[in-house]
Protein backbone atom coordinates (compact mmCIF):
# COMPACT_ATOMS: atom_id res chain seq x y z
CA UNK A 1 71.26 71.04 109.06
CA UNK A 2 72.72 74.19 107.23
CA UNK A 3 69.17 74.98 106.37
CA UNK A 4 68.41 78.44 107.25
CA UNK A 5 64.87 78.97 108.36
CA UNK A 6 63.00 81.86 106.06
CA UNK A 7 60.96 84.15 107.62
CA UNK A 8 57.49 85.12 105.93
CA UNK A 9 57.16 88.26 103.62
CA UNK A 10 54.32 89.03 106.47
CA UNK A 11 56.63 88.74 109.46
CA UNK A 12 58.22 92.21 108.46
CA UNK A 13 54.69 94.30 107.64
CA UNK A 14 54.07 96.92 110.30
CA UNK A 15 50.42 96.69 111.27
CA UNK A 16 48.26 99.48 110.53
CA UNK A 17 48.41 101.03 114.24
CA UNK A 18 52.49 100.70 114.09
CA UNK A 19 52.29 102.79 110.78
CA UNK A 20 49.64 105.55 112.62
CA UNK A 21 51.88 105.52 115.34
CA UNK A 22 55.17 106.25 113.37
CA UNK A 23 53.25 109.23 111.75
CA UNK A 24 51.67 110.78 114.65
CA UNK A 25 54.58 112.73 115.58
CA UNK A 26 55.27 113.81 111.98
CA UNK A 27 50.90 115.23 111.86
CA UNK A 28 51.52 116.53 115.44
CA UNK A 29 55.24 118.56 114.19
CA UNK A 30 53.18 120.55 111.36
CA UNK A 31 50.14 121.44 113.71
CA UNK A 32 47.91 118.71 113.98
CA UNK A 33 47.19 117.94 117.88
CA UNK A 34 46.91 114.72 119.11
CA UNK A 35 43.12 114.38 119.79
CA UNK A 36 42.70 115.74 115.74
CA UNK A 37 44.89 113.03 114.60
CA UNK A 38 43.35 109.81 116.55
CA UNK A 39 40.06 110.74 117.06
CA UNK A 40 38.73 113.48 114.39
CA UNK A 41 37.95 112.94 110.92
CA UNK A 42 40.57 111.53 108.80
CA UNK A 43 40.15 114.40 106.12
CA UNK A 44 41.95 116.30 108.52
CA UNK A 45 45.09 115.48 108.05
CA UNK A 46 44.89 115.56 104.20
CA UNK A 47 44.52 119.47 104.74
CA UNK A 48 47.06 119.67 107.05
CA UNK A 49 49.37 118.45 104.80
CA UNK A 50 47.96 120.78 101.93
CA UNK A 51 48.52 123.40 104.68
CA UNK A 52 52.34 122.23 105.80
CA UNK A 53 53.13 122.06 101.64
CA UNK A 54 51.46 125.86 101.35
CA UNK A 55 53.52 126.68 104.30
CA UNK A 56 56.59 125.08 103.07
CA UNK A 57 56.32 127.23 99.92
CA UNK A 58 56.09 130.30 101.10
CA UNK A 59 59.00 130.08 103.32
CA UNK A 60 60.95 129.25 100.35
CA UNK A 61 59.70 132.20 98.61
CA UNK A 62 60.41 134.13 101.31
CA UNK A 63 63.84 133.14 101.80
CA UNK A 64 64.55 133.74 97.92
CA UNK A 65 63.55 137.30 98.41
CA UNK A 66 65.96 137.88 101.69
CA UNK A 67 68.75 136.24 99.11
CA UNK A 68 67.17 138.95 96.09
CA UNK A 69 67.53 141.89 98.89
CA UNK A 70 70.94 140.57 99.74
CA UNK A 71 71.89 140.16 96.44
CA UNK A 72 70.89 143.62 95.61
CA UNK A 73 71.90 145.12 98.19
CA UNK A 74 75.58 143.66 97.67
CA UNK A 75 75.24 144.73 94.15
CA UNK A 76 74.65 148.31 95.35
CA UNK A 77 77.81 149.08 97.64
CA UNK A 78 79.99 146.73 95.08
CA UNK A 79 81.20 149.71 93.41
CA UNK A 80 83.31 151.13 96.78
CA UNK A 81 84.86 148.49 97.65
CA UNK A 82 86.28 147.73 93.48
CA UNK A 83 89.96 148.75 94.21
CA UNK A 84 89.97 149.73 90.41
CA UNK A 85 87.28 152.84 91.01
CA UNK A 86 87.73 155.99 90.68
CA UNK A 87 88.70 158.00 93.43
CA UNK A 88 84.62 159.28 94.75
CA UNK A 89 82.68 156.57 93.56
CA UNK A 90 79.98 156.34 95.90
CA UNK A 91 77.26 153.29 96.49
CA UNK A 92 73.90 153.57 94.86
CA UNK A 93 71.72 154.65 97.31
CA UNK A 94 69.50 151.98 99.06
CA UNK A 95 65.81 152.01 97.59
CA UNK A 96 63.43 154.09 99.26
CA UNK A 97 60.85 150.93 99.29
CA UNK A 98 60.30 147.54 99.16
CA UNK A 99 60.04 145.77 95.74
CA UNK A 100 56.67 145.59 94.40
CA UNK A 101 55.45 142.20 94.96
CA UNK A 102 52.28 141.57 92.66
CA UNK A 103 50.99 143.36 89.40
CA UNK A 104 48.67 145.65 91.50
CA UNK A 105 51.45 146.90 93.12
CA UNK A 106 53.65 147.33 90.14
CA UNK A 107 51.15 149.59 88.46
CA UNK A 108 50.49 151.22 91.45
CA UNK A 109 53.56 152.59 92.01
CA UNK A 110 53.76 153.54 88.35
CA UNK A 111 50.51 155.39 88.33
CA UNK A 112 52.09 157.20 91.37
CA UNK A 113 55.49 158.07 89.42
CA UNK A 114 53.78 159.26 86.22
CA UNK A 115 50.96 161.83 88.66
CA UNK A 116 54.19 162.64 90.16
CA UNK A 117 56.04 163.57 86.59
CA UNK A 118 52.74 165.29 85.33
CA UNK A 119 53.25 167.01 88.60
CA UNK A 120 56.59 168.16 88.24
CA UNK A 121 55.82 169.32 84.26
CA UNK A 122 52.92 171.81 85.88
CA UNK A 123 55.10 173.07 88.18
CA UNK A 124 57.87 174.00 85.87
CA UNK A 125 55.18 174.79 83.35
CA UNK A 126 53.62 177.38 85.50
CA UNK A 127 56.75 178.87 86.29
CA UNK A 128 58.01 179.47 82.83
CA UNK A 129 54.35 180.95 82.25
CA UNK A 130 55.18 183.68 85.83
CA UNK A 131 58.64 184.15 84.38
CA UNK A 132 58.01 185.11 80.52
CA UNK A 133 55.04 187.37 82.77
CA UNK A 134 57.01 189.20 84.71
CA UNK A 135 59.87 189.74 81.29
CA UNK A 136 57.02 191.46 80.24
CA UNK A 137 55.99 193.76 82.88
């Protein structure tokens, strides 16, 4: 009597279609349709997944750098609003471009700055050289 009936380790498996089922929506939520998932090749949704984790990442990246331009931005107009400043401090101006995201651009823009400098040198060069001419004359 006070015998409790067991129940086998098997009664509690999910069968193989139960466990298909229970994913489906998960496959179909990261762009998988529904004919891909039952009735295409399996392989499929290894790469979605691959694809989803991909995606995943480079939301997260892009959220960091929304938090960076806050951050910086912040960082930037901090100065006006320190009630210790002195009287005409003004905010650093906002950049006048996005942050260089890869290497390329990185020495792009620095190739650009240093033509720009070489520039700037002729410029005042040849102007020295019109000015010491026309002392002369």
């Amino acid at each position: 009597m006070g015998e409790e009936l067991k129940s086998s380790p098997l009664e509690n498996k999910k069968t193989i279609k139960e466990m298909f089922e229970e994913l489906c929506p998960y496959f179909m939520a990261i762009g998988m349709t529904y004919d891909e998932f039952w009735n295409k090749d399996p392989q499929l949704a290894k790469y979605f997944l691959k694809a989803d984790e991909i995606r995943q990442k480079r939301e997260n990246e892009h959220l960091w750098l929304q938090g960076y331009y806050n951050y910086i931005a912040f960082a930037y107009v901090s100065p006006i609003f320190n009630p210790f400043a002195k009287r005409g401090t003004k905010a650093v101006p906002y950049p006048s471009q996005p942050l260089a995201l890869s290497r390329e651009e990185m020495d792009r823009r620095e190739e650009k700055a240093r033509q720009g400098r070489l520039q700037n040198l002729k410029q005042k060069l040849l102007a020295s050289v019109k000015k010491s001419e026309e002392v002369k004359e």
